[in-house]
N, C-alpha and C. Protein backbone atom coordinates (compact mmCIF):
# COMPACT_ATOMS: atom_id res chain seq x y z
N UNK A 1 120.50 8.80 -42.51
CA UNK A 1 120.49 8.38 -41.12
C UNK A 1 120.03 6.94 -40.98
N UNK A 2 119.01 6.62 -41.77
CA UNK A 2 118.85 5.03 -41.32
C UNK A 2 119.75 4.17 -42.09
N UNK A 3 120.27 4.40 -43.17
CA UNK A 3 121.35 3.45 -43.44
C UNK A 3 122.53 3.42 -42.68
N UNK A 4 122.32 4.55 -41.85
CA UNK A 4 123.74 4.16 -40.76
C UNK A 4 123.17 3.33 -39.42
N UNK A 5 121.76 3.58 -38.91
CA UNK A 5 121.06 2.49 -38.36
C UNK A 5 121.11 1.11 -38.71
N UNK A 6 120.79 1.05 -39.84
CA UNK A 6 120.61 -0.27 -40.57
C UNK A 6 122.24 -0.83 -40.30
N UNK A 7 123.14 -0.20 -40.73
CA UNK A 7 124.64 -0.84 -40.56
C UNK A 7 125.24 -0.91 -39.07
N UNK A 8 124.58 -0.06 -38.33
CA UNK A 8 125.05 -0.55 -37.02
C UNK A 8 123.99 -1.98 -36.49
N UNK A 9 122.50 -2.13 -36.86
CA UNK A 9 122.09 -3.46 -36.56
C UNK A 9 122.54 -4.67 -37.41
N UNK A 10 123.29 -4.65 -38.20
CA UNK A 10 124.17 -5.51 -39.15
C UNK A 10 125.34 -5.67 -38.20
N UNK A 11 125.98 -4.81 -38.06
CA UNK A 11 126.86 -5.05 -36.84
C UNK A 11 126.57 -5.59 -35.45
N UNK A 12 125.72 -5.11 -35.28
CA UNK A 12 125.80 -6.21 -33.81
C UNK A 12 125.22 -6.89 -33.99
N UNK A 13 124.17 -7.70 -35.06
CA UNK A 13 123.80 -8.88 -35.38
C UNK A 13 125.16 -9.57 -36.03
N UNK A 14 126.24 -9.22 -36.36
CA UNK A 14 127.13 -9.89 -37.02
C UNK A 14 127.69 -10.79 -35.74
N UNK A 15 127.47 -10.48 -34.15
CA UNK A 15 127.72 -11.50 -33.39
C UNK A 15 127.58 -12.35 -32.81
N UNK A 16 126.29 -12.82 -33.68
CA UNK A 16 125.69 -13.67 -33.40
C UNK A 16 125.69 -14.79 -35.01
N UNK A 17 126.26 -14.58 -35.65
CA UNK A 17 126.49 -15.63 -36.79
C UNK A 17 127.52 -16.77 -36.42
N UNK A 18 126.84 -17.70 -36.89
CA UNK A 18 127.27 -19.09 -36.26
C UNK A 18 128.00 -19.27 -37.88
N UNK A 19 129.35 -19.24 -37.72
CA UNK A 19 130.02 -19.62 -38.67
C UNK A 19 131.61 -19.34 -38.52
N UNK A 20 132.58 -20.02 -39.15
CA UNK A 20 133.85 -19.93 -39.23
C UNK A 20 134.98 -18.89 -39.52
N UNK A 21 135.73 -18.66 -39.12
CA UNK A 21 136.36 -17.56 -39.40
C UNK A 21 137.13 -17.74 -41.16
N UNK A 22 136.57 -16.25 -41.40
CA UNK A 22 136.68 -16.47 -42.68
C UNK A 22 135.83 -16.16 -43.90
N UNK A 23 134.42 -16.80 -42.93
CA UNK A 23 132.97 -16.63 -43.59
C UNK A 23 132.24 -15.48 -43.59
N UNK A 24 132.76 -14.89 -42.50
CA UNK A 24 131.79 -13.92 -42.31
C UNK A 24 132.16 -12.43 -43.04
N UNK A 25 133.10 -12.24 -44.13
CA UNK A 25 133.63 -11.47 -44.67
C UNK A 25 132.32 -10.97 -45.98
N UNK A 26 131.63 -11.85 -46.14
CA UNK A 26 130.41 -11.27 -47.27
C UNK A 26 129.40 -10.26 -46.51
N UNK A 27 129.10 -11.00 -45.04
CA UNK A 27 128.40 -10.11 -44.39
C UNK A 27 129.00 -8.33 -44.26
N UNK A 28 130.03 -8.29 -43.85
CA UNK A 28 131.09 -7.07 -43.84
C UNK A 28 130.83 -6.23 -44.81
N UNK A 29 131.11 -6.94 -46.19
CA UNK A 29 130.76 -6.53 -47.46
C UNK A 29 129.64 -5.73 -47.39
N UNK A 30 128.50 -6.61 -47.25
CA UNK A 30 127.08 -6.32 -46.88
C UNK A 30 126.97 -4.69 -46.39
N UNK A 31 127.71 -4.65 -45.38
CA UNK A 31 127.78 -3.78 -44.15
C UNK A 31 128.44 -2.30 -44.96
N UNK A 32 128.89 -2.80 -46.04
CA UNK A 32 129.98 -1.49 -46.54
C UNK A 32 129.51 -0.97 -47.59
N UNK A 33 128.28 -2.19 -48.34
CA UNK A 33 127.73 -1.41 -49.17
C UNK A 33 126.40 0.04 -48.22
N UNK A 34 126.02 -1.04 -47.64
CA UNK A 34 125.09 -0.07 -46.91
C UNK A 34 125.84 1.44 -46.38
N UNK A 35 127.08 1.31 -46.13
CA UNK A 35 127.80 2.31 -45.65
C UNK A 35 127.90 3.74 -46.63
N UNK A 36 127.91 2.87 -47.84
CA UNK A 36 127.85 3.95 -48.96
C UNK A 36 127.05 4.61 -49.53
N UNK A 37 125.72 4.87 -48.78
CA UNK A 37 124.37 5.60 -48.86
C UNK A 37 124.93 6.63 -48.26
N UNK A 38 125.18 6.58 -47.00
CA UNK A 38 125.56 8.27 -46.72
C UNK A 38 126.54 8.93 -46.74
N UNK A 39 127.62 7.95 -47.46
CA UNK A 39 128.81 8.47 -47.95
C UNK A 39 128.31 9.20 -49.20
N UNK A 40 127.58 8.58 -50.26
CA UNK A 40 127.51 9.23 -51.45
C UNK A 40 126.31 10.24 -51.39
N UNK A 41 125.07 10.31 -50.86
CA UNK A 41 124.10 10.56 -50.73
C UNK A 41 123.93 11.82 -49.48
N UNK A 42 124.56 11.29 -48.41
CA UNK A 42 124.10 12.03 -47.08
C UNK A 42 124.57 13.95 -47.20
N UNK A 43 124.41 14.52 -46.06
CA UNK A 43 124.80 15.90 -45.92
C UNK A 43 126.29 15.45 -45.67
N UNK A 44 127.42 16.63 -45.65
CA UNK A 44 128.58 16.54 -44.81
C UNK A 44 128.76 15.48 -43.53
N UNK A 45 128.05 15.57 -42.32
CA UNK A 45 128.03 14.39 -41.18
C UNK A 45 128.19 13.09 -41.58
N UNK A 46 127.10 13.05 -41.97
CA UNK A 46 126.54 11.64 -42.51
C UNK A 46 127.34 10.88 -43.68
N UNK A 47 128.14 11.85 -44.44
CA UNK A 47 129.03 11.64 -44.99
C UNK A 47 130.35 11.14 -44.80
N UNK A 48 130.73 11.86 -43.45
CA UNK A 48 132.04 11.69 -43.29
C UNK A 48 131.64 10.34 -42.17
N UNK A 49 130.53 9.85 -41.34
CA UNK A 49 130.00 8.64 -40.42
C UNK A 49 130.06 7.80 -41.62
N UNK A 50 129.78 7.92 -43.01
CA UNK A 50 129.79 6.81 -43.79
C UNK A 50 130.93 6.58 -44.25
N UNK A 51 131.78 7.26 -44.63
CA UNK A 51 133.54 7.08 -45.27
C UNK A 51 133.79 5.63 -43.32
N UNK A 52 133.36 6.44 -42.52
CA UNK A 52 134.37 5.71 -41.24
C UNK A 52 133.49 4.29 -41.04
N UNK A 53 132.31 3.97 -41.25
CA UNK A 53 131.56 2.94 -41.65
C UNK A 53 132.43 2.12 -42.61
N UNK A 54 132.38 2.60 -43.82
CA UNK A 54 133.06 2.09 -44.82
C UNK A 54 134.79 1.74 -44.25
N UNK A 55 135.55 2.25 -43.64
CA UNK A 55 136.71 1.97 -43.41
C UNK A 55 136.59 0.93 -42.92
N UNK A 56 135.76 0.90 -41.26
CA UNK A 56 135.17 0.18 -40.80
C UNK A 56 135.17 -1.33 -40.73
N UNK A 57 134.39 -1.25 -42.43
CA UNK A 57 133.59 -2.47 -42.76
C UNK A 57 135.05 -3.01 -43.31
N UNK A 58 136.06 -2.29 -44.59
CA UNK A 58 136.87 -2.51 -44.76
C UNK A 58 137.85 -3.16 -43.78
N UNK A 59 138.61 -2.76 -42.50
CA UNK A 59 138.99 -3.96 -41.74
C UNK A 59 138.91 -4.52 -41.05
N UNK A 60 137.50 -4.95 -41.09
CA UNK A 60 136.72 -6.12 -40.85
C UNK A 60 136.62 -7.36 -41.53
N UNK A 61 136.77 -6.73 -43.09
CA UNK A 61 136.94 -7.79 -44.06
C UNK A 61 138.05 -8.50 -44.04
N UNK A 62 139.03 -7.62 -43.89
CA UNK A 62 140.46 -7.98 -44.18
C UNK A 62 141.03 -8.67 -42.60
N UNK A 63 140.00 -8.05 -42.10
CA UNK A 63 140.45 -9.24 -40.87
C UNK A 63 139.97 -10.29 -40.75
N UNK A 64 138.88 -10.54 -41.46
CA UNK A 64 138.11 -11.53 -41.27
C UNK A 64 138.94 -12.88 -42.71
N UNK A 65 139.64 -12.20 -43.21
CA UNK A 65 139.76 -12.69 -44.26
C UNK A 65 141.63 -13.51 -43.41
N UNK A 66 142.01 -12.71 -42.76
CA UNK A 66 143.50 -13.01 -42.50
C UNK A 66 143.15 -14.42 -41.41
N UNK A 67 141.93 -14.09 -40.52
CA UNK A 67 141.71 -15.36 -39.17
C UNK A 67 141.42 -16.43 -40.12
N UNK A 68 140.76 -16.30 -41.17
CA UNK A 68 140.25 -17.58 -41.95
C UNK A 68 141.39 -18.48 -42.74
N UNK A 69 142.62 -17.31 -43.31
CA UNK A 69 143.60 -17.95 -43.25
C UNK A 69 144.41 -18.82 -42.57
N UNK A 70 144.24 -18.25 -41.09
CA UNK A 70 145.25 -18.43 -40.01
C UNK A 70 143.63 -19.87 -39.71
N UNK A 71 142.85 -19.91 -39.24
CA UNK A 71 142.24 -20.72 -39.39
C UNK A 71 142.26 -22.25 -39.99
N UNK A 72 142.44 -21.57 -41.13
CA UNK A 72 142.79 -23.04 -41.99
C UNK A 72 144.23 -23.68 -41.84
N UNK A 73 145.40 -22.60 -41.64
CA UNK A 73 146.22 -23.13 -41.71
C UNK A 73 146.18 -24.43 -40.24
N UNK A 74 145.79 -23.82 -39.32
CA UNK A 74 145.43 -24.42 -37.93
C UNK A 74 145.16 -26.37 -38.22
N UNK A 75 143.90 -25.98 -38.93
CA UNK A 75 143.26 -27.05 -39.52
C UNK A 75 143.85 -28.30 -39.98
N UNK A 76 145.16 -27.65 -41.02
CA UNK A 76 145.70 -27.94 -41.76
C UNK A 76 146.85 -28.76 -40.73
N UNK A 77 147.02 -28.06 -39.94
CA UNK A 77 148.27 -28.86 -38.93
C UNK A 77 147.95 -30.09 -38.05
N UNK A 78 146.79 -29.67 -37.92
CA UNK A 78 146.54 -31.00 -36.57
C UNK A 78 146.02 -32.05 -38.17
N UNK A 79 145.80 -31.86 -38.86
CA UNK A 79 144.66 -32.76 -40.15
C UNK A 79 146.15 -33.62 -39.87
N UNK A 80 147.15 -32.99 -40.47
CA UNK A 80 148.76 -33.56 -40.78
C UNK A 80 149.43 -34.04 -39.34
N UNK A 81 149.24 -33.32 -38.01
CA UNK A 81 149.79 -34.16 -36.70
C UNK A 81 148.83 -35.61 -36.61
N UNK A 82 147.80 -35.89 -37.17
CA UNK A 82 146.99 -36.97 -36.51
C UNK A 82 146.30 -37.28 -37.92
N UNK A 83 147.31 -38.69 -38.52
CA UNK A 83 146.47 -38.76 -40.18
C UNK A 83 145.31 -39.93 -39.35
N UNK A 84 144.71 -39.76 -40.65
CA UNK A 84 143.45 -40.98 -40.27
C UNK A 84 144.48 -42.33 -40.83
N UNK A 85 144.06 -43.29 -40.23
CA UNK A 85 144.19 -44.80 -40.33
C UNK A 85 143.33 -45.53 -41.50
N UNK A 86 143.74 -45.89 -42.69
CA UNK A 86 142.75 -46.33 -43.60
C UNK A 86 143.09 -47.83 -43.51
């Protein structure tokens, strides 16, 4: 039970991280290991709250991982619409 505490205050502290899309995919991580205490460990409940934790955390990552793409590519366009002047 408290590692599913612990991963839901990981979660809503995750919205408050001051950082780029993209970055915040270790935290997630973070979030999925913790998930796997009461997946492996817990009774039945707590078990099956940790598999959906763990999914969870899973596309979170993968989303977090696709904006950081889409992110950069962003980056990447205006860098190339507006070169610097040397």
């Amino acid at each position: 039970m408290i590692s599913l505490i612990v991963y839901a205050v990981l979660y809503v502290s995750s919205a408050f991280l001051l950082s780029v899309p993209g970055d915040y995919w270790p935290w997630f991580l973070v979030m999925g290991f913790v998930a796997l205490v009461p997946l492996i460990l817990g009774p039945l409940k707590y078990s099956l709250l940790g598999a959906l934790a763990l999914t969870f955390s899973s596309i979170l990552i993968l989303a977090d991982l696709n904006a950081g793409r889409h992110h950069q590519e962003q980056l990447h366009r205006i860098m190339n619409a507006h070169p610097h002047k040397s």
